[in-house]
C-alpha atoms as a PDB file:
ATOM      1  CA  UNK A   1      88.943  82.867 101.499  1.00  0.00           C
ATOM      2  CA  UNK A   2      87.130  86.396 101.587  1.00  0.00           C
ATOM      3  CA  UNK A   3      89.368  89.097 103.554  1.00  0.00           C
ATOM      4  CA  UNK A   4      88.437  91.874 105.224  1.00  0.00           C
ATOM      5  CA  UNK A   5      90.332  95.053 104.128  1.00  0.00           C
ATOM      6  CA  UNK A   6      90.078  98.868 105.401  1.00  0.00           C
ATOM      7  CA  UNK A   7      89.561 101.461 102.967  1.00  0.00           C
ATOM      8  CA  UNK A   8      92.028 104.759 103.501  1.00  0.00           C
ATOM      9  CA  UNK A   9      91.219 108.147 101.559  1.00  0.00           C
ATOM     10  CA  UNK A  10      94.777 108.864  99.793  1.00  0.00           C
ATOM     11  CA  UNK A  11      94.275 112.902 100.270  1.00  0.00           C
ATOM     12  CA  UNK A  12      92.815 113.241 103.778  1.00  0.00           C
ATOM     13  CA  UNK A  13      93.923 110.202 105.659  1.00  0.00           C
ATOM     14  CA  UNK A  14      90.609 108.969 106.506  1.00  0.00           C
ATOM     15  CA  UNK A  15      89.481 105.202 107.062  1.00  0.00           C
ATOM     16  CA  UNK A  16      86.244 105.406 106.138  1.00  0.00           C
ATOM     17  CA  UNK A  17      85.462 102.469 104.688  1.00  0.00           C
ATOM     18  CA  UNK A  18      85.327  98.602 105.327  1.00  0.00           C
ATOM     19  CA  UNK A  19      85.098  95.835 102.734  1.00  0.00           C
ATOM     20  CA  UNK A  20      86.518  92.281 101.277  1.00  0.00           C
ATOM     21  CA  UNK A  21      87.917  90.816  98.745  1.00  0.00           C
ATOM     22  CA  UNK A  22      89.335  87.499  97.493  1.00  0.00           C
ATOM     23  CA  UNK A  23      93.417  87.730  98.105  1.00  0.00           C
ATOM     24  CA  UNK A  24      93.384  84.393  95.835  1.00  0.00           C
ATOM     25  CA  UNK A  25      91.823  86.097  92.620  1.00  0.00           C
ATOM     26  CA  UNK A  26      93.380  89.367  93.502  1.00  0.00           C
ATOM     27  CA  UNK A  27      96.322  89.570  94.686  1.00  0.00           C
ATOM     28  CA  UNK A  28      97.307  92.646  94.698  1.00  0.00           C
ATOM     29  CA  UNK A  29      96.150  95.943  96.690  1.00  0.00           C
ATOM     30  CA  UNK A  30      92.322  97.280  96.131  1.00  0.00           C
ATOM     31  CA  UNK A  31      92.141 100.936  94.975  1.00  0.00           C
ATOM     32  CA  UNK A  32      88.968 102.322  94.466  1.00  0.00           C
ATOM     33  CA  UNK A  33      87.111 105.920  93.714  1.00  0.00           C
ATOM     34  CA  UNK A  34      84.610 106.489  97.199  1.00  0.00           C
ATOM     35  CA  UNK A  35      82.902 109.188  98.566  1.00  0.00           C
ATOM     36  CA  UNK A  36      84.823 110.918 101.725  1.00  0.00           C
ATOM     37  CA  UNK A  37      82.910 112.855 104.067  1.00  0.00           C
ATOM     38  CA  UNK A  38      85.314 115.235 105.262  1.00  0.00           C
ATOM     39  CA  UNK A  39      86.166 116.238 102.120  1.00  0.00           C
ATOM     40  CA  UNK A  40      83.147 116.095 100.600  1.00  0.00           C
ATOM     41  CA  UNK A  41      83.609 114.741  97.741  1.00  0.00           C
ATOM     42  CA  UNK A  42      84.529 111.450  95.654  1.00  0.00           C
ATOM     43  CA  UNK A  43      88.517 110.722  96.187  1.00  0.00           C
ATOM     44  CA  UNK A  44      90.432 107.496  95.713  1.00  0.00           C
ATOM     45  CA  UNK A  45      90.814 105.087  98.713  1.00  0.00           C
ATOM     46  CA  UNK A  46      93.527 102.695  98.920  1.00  0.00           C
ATOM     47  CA  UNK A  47      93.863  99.231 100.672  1.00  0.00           C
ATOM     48  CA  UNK A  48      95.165  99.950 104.204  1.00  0.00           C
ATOM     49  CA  UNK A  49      98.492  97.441 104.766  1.00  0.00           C
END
């Protein structure tokens, strides 16, 4: 039941990150504080629809 979701950087536009979660248990979209290289620094990356 594990889905695989792309992580986009909200201030840059950047998908720079790939991961999964469990669209049973959580339903709603992943948002989560990553590192963006670009940028350099630690940003929040949202679930890409």
């Amino acid at each position: 039941m594990r889905e695989q979701v792309i992580f986009k950087c909200t201030e840059c536009g950047d998908e720079n990150y790939i991961g999964t979660r469990n669209k049973k248990k959580h339903p709603e979209k992943m948002e989560v504080r990553k590192y963006c290289p670009r940028l350099r620094k630690v940003t929040l990356h949202k679930e890409k629809k």
